[in-house]
Protein backbone atom coordinates (compact mmCIF):
# COMPACT_ATOMS: atom_id res chain seq x y z
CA UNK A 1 20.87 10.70 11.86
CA UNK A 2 24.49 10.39 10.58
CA UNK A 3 24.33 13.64 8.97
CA UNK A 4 23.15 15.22 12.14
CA UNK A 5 26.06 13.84 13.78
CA UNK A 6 28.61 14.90 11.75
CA UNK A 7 27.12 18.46 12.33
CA UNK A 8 27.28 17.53 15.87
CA UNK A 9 31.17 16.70 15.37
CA UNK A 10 32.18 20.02 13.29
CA UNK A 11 30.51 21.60 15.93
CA UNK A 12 32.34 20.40 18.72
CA UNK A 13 35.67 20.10 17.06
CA UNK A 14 35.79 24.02 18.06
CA UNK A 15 35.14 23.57 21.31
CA UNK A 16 37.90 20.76 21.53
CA UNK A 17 35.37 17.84 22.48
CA UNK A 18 36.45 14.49 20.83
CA UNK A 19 34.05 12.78 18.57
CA UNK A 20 34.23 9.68 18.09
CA UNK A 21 32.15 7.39 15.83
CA UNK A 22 31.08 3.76 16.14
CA UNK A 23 28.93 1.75 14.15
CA UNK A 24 27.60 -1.29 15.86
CA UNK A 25 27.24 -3.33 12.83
CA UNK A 26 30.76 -3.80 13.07
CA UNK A 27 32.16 -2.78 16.61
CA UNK A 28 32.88 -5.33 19.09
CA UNK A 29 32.88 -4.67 23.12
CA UNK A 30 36.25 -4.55 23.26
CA UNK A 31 36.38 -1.59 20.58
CA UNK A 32 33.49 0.12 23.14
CA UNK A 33 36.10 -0.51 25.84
CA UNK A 34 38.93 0.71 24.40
CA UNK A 35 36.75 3.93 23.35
CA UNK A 36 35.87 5.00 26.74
CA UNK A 37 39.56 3.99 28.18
CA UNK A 38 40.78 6.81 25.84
CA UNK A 39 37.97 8.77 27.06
CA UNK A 40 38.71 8.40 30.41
CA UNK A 41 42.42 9.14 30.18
CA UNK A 42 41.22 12.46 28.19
CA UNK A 43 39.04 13.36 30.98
CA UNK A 44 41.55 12.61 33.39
CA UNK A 45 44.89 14.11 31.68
CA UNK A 46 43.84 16.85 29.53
CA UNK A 47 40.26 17.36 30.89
CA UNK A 48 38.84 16.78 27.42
CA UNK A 49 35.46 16.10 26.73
CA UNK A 50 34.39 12.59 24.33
CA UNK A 51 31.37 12.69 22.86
CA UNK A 52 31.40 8.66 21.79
CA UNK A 53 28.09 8.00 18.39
CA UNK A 54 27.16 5.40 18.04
CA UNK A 55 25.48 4.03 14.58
CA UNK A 56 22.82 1.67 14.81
CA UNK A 57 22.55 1.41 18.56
CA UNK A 58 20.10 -1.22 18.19
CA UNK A 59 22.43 -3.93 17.04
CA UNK A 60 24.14 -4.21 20.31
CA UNK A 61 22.04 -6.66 22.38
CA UNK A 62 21.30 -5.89 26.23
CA UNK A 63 24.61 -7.08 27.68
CA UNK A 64 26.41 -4.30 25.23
CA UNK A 65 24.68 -1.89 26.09
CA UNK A 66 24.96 -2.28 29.75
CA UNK A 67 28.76 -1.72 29.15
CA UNK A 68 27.88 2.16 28.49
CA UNK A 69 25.71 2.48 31.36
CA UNK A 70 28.24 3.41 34.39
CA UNK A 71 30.16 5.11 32.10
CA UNK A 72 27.27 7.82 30.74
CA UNK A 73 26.27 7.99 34.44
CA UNK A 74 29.19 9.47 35.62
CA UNK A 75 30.05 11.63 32.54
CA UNK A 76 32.59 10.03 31.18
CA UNK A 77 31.60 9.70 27.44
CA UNK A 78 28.29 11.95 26.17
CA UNK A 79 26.23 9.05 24.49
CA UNK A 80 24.69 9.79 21.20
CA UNK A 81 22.79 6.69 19.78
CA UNK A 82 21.41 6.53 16.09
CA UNK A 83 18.05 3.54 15.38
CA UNK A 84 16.03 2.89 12.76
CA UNK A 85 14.18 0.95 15.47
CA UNK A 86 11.55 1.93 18.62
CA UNK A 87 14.08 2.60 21.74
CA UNK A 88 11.34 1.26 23.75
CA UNK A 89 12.10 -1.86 21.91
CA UNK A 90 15.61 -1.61 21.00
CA UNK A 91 17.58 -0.27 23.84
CA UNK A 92 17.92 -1.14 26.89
CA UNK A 93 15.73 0.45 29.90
CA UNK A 94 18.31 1.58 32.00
CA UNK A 95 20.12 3.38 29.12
CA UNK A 96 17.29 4.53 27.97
CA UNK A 97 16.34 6.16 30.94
CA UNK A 98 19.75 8.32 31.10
CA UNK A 99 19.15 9.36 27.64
CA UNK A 100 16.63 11.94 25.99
CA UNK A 101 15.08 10.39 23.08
CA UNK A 102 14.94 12.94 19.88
CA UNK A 103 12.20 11.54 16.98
CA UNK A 104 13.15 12.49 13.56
CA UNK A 105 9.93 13.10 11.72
CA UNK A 106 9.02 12.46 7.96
CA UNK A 107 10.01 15.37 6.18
CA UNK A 108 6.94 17.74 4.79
CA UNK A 109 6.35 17.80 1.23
CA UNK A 110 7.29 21.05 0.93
CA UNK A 111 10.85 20.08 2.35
CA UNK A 112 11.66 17.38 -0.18
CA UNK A 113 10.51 20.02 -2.78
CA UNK A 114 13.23 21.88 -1.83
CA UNK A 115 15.55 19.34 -1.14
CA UNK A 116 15.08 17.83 -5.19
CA UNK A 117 15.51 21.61 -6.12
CA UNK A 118 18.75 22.28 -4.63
CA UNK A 119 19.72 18.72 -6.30
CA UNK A 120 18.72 19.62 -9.58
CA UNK A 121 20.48 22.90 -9.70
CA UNK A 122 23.71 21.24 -8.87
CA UNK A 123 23.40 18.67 -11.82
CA UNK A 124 22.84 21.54 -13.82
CA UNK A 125 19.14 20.21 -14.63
CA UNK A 126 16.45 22.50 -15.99
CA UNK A 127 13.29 22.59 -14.53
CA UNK A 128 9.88 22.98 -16.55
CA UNK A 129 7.14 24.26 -15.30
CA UNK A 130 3.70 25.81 -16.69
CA UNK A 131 4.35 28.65 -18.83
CA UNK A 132 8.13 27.85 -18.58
CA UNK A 133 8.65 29.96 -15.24
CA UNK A 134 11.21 27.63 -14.61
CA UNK A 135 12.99 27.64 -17.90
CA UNK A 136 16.14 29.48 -17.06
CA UNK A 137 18.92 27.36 -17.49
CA UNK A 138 21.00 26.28 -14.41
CA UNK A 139 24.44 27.13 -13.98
CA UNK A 140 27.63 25.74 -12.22
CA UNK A 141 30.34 23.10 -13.31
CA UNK A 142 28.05 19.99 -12.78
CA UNK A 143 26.29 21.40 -15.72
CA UNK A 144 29.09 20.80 -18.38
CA UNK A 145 29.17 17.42 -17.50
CA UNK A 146 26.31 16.31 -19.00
CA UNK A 147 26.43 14.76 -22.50
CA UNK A 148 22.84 16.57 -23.45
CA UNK A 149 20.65 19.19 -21.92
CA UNK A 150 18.69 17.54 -19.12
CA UNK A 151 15.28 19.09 -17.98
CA UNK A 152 12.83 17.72 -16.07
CA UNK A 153 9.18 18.72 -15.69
CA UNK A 154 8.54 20.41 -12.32
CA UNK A 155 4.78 18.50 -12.08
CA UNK A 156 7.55 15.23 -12.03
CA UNK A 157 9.48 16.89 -9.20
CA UNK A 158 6.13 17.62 -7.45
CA UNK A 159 4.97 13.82 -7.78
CA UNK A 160 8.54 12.66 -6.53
CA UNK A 161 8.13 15.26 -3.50
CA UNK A 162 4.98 13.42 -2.63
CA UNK A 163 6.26 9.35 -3.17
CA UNK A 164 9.20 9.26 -1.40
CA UNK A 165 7.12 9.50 1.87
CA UNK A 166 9.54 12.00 3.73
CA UNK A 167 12.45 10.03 3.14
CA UNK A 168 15.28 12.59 1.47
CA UNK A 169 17.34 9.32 0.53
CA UNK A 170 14.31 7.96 -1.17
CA UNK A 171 13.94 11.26 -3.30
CA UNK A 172 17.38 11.31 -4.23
CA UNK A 173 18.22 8.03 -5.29
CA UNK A 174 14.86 7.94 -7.23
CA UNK A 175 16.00 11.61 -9.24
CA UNK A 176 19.46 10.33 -9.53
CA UNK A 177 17.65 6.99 -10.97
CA UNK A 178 15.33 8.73 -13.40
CA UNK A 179 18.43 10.74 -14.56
CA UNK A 180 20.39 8.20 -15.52
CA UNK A 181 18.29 5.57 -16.99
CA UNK A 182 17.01 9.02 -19.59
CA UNK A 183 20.74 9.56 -20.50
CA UNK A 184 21.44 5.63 -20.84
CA UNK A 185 18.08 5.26 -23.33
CA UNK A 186 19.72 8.53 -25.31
CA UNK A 187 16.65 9.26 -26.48
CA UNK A 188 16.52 13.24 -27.78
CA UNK A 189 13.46 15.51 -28.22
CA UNK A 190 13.05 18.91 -29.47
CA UNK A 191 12.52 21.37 -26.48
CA UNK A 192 11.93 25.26 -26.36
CA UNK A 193 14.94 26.00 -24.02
CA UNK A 194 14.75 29.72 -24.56
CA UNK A 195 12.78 32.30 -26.47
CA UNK A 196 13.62 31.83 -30.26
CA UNK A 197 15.70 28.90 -30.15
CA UNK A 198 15.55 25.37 -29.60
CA UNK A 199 17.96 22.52 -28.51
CA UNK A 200 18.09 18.71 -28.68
CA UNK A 201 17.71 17.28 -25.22
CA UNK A 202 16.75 15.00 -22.44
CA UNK A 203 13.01 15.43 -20.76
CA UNK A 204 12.37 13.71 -17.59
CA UNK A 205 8.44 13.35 -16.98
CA UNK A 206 6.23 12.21 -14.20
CA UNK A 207 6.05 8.87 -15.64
CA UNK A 208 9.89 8.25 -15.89
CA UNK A 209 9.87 9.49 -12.25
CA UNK A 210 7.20 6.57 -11.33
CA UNK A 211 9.16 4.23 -13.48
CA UNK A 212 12.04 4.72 -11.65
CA UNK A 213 10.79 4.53 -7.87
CA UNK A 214 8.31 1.42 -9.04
CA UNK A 215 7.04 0.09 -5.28
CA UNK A 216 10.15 1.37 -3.51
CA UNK A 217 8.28 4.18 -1.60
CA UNK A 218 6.04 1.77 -0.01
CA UNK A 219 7.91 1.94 2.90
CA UNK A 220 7.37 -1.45 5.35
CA UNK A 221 9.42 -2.91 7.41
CA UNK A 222 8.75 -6.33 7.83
CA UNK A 223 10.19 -7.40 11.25
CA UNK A 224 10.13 -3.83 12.65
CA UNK A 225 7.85 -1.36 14.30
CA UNK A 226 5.44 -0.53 11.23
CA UNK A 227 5.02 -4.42 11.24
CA UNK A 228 2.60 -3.99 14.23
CA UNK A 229 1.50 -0.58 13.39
CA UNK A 230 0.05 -1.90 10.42
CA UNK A 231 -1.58 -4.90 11.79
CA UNK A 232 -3.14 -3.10 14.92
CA UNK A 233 -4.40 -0.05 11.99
CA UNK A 234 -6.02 -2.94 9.71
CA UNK A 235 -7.70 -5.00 13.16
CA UNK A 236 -9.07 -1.53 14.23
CA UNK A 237 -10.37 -0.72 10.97
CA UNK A 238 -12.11 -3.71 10.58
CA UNK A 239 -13.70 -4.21 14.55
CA UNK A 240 -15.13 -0.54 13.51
CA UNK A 241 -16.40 -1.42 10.59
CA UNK A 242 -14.23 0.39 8.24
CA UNK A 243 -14.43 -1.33 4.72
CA UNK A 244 -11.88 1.03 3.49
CA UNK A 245 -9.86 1.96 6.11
CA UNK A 246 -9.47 -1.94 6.51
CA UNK A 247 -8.72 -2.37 2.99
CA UNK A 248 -6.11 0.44 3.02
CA UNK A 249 -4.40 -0.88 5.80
CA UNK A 250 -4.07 -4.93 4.00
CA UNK A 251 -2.82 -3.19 0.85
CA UNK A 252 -0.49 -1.39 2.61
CA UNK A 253 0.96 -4.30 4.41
CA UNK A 254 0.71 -6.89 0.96
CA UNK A 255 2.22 -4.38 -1.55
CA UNK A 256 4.71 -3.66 1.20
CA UNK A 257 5.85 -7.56 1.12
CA UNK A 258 4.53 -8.84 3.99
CA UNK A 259 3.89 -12.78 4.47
CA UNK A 260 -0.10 -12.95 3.63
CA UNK A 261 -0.31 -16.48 6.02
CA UNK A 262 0.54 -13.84 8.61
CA UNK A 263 -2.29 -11.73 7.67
CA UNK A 264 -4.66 -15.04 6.98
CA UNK A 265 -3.47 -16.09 11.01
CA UNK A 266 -4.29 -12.81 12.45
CA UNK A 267 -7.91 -13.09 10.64
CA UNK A 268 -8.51 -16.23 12.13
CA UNK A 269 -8.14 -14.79 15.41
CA UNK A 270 -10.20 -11.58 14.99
CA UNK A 271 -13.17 -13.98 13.66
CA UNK A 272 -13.47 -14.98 17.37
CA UNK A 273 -12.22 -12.51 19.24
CA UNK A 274 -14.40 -9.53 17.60
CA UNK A 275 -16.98 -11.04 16.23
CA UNK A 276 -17.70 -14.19 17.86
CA UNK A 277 -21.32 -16.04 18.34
CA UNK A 278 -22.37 -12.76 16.30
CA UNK A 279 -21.70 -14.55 13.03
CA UNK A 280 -20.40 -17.76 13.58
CA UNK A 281 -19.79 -18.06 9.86
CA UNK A 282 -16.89 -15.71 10.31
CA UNK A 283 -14.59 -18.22 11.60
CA UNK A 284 -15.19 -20.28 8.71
CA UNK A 285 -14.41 -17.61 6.26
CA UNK A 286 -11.30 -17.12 8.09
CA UNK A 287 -9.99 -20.66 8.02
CA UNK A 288 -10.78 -20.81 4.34
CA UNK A 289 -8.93 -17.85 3.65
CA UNK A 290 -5.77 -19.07 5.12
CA UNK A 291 -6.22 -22.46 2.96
CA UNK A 292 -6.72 -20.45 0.04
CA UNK A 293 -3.46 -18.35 0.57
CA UNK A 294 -1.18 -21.38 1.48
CA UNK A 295 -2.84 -22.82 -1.54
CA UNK A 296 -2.13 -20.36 -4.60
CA UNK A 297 0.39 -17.35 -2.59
CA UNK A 298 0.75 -13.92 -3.76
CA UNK A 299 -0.25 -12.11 -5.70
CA UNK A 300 -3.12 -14.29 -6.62
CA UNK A 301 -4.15 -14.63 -2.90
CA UNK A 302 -4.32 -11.21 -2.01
CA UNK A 303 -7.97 -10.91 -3.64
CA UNK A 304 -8.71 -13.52 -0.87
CA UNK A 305 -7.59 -11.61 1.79
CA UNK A 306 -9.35 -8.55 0.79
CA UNK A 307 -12.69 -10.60 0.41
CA UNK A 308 -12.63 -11.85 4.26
CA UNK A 309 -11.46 -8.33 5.57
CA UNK A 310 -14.64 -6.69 4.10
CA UNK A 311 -16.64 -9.36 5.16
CA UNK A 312 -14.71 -8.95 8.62
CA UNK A 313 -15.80 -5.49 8.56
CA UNK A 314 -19.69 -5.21 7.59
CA UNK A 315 -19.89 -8.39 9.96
CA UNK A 316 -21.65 -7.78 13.56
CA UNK A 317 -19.52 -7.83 16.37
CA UNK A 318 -19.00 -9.17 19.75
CA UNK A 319 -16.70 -10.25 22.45
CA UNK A 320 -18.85 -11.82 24.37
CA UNK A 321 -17.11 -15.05 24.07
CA UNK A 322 -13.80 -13.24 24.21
CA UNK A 323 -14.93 -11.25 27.49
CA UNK A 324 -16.39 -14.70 29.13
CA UNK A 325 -12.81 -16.89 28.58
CA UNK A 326 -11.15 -14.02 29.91
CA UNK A 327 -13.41 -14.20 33.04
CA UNK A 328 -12.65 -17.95 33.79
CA UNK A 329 -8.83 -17.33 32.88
CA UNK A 330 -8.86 -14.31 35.72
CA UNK A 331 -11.22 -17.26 38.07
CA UNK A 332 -8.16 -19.35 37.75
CA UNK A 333 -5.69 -17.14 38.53
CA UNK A 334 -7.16 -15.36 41.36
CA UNK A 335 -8.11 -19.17 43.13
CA UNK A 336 -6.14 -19.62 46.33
CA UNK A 337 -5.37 -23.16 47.27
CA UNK A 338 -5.49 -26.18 45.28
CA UNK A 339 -8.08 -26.67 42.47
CA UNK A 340 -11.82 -27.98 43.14
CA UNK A 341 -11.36 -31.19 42.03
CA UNK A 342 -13.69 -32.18 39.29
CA UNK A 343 -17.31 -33.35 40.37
CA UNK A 344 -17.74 -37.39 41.17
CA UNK A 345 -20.42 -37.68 39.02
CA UNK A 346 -18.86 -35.75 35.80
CA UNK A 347 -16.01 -38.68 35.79
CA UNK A 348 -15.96 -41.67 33.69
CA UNK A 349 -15.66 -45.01 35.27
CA UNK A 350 -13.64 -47.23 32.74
CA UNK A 351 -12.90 -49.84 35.65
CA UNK A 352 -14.14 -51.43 38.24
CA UNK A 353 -12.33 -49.80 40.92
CA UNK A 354 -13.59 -46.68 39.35
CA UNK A 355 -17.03 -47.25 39.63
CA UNK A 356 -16.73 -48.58 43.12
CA UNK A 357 -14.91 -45.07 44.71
CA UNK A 358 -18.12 -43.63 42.90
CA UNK A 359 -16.70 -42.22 39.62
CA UNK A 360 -19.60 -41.79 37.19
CA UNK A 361 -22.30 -42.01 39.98
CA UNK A 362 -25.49 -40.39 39.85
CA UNK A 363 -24.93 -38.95 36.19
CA UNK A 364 -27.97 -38.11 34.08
CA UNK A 365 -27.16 -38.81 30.13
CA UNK A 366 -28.91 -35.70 28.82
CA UNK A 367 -29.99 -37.21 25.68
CA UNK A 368 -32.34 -40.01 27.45
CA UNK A 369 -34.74 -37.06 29.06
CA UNK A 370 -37.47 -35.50 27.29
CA UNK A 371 -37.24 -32.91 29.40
CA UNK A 372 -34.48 -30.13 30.68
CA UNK A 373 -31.90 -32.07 33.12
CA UNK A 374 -31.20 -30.36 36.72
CA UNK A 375 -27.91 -31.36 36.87
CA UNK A 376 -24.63 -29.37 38.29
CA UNK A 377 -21.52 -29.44 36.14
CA UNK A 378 -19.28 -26.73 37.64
CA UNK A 379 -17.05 -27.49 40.75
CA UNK A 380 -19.65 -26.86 44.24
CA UNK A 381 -17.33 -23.39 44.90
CA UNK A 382 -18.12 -22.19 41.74
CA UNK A 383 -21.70 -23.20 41.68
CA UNK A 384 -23.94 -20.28 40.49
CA UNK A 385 -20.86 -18.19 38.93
CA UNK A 386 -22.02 -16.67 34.96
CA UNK A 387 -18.76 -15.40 33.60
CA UNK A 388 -20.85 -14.17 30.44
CA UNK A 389 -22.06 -11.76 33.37
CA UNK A 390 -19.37 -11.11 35.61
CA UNK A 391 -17.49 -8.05 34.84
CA UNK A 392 -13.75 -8.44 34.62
CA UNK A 393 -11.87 -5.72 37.62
């Protein structure tokens, strides 16, 4: 996004629009304020233009945000906001609404390719690929710099392309990584450079490449949007029986660091709300789960967690029990008036008084019949009512 805008700010530098750059990590309403004063006295005086970015929008709460909103209404700064975040989330409605939102996507594979191409040229790094097609020798002054001859297999560059999940930061830093530790290690081997001679150097393989990233493209965001992306993926998987899927989706969130009580809660939950009087076992497995994480924690927990999500997902489902709360929750809500007050004869009668207004009277203890007891137990304006029947509108 930054680099974007400073294309955005060469661009307009020609036209004679002001840019003007903010980061809210650091800015403070009264730098916003002074921002769009100078704006407004450019507008006013000169009839310039102020194009006002701002850096992680996100960090401004609600009330900070609101301080742009008359301001982009009637023109007087053009608002361009950089997040990591969801705007839905994020930024405030009303801003948001006066703004068109622009989603950078993951760069393609073939992208980064390029991307770690270009970057290897410029260090002067020679690529090796089958048959050597790659083999010639980069030029430019980056080149000279380098205490050996560097080259790096192109199959490495092609795994890199592929880890760094989009990210052109990611690939970067983990070349520039694998680069450096090679040249710190000195270690030299004997490589064909060119036809009929040979050279001490530097080779960079797809293993140093792994070495170097380690878990860092396993990208998770704890607290952020992929947080509940993940979550909603892994309950999905498992209410459709996914073994895999679900098991893809708990690896994903575990490797990524995520808290695995978090996990262990949300199981206990899915054990009654998707599969319910199905396989009342389910809930159990759940609750032992969570022990078992709070007992022994990562990484030796995670084994745990894996066990109840495949038993989660080859378990039977329903919501019956789900559906029928939500009935009586709706019942409640939808009741005009005061409550039915509870039946005479469900009360207890611990005193006298008690039992003389009638608490208690007329109750049939179950237990002492042989046979099935008529008895009502619902208020009398909601005798009759199933809610494992009635259909939610």
């Amino acid at each position: 996004q930054t680099t974007l805008a400073h294309i955005i700010a060469n661009s307009s530098k020609k036209n004679g629009t002001r840019f003007v750059t903010l980061s809210a990590t650091s800015a403070k309403t009264d730098d916003v304020r002074d921002v769009i004063s100078q704006a407004q006295n450019e507008k006013r005086l000169f009839k310039r233009k102020t194009i006002l970015f701002i850096d992680e929008i996100h960090r401004f709460n609600k009330s900070q945000q609101d301080t742009f909103l008359p301001h982009v209404e009637c023109g007087t700064v053009t608002l361009i906001g950089a997040t990591t975040e969801n705007p839905s989330f994020q930024v405030n409605a009303a801003l948001l609404s006066r703004c068109r939102v622009i989603v950078l996507e993951k760069l393609s594979v073939e992208a980064m390719e390029a991307i770690l191409m270009r970057a290897v040229r410029s260090l002067g790094v020679q690529v090796l690929g089958q048959g050597d097609q790659h083999s010639g020798s980069a030029t430019g002054s980056s080149s000279e710099s380098l205490e050996f001859p560097v080259c790096i297999e192109e199959k490495a560059l092609n795994t890199l392309a592929y880890l760094c999940d989009g990210d052109a930061r990611t690939g970067l830093n983990g070349l520039q990584l694998a680069v450096q530790a090679r040249l710190a290690v000195g270690k030299t081997t004997p490589l064909n450079i060119t036809e009929g001679g040979s050279a001490d150097g530097i080779l960079i393989t797809e293993e140093h490449i792994k070495e170097g990233l380690q878990r860092s493209h396993i990208l998770y965001d704890r607290a952020g949007e992929e947080h509940y992306n993940c979550i909603s993926a892994l309950h999905k998987s498992m209410r459709g029986s996914d073994e895999n899927a679900s098991l893809y989706w708990l690896a994903r969130m575990l490797e990524g660091g995520e808290d695995p009580l978090y996990v262990a809660r949300r199981l206990v939950r899915f054990a009654s709300e998707d599969i319910g009087l199905a396989d009342p076992l389910a809930l159990t497995q759940a609750v032992a789960a969570y022990q078992g994480c709070h007992f022994i924690g990562m990484p030796e927990c995670e084994v745990i967690l894996a066990q109840c999500v495949v038993y989660f997902a080859r378990a039977p489902k329903s919501i019956e029990v789900y559906r029928a709360y939500g009935n009586v929750k709706e019942c409640l809500r939808k009741h005009r008036g005061p409550l039915p007050p509870v039946p005479l004869h469900l009360r207890n009668a611990p005193t006298r008084l008690m039992k003389n207004l009638g608490y208690g009277k007329g109750y049939k203890y179950n237990p002492m019949y042989k046979e099935p007891v008529e008895q009502d137990y619902l208020p009398e304006e909601l005798k009759g009512t199933d809610f494992f029947k009635e259909q939610r509108t």
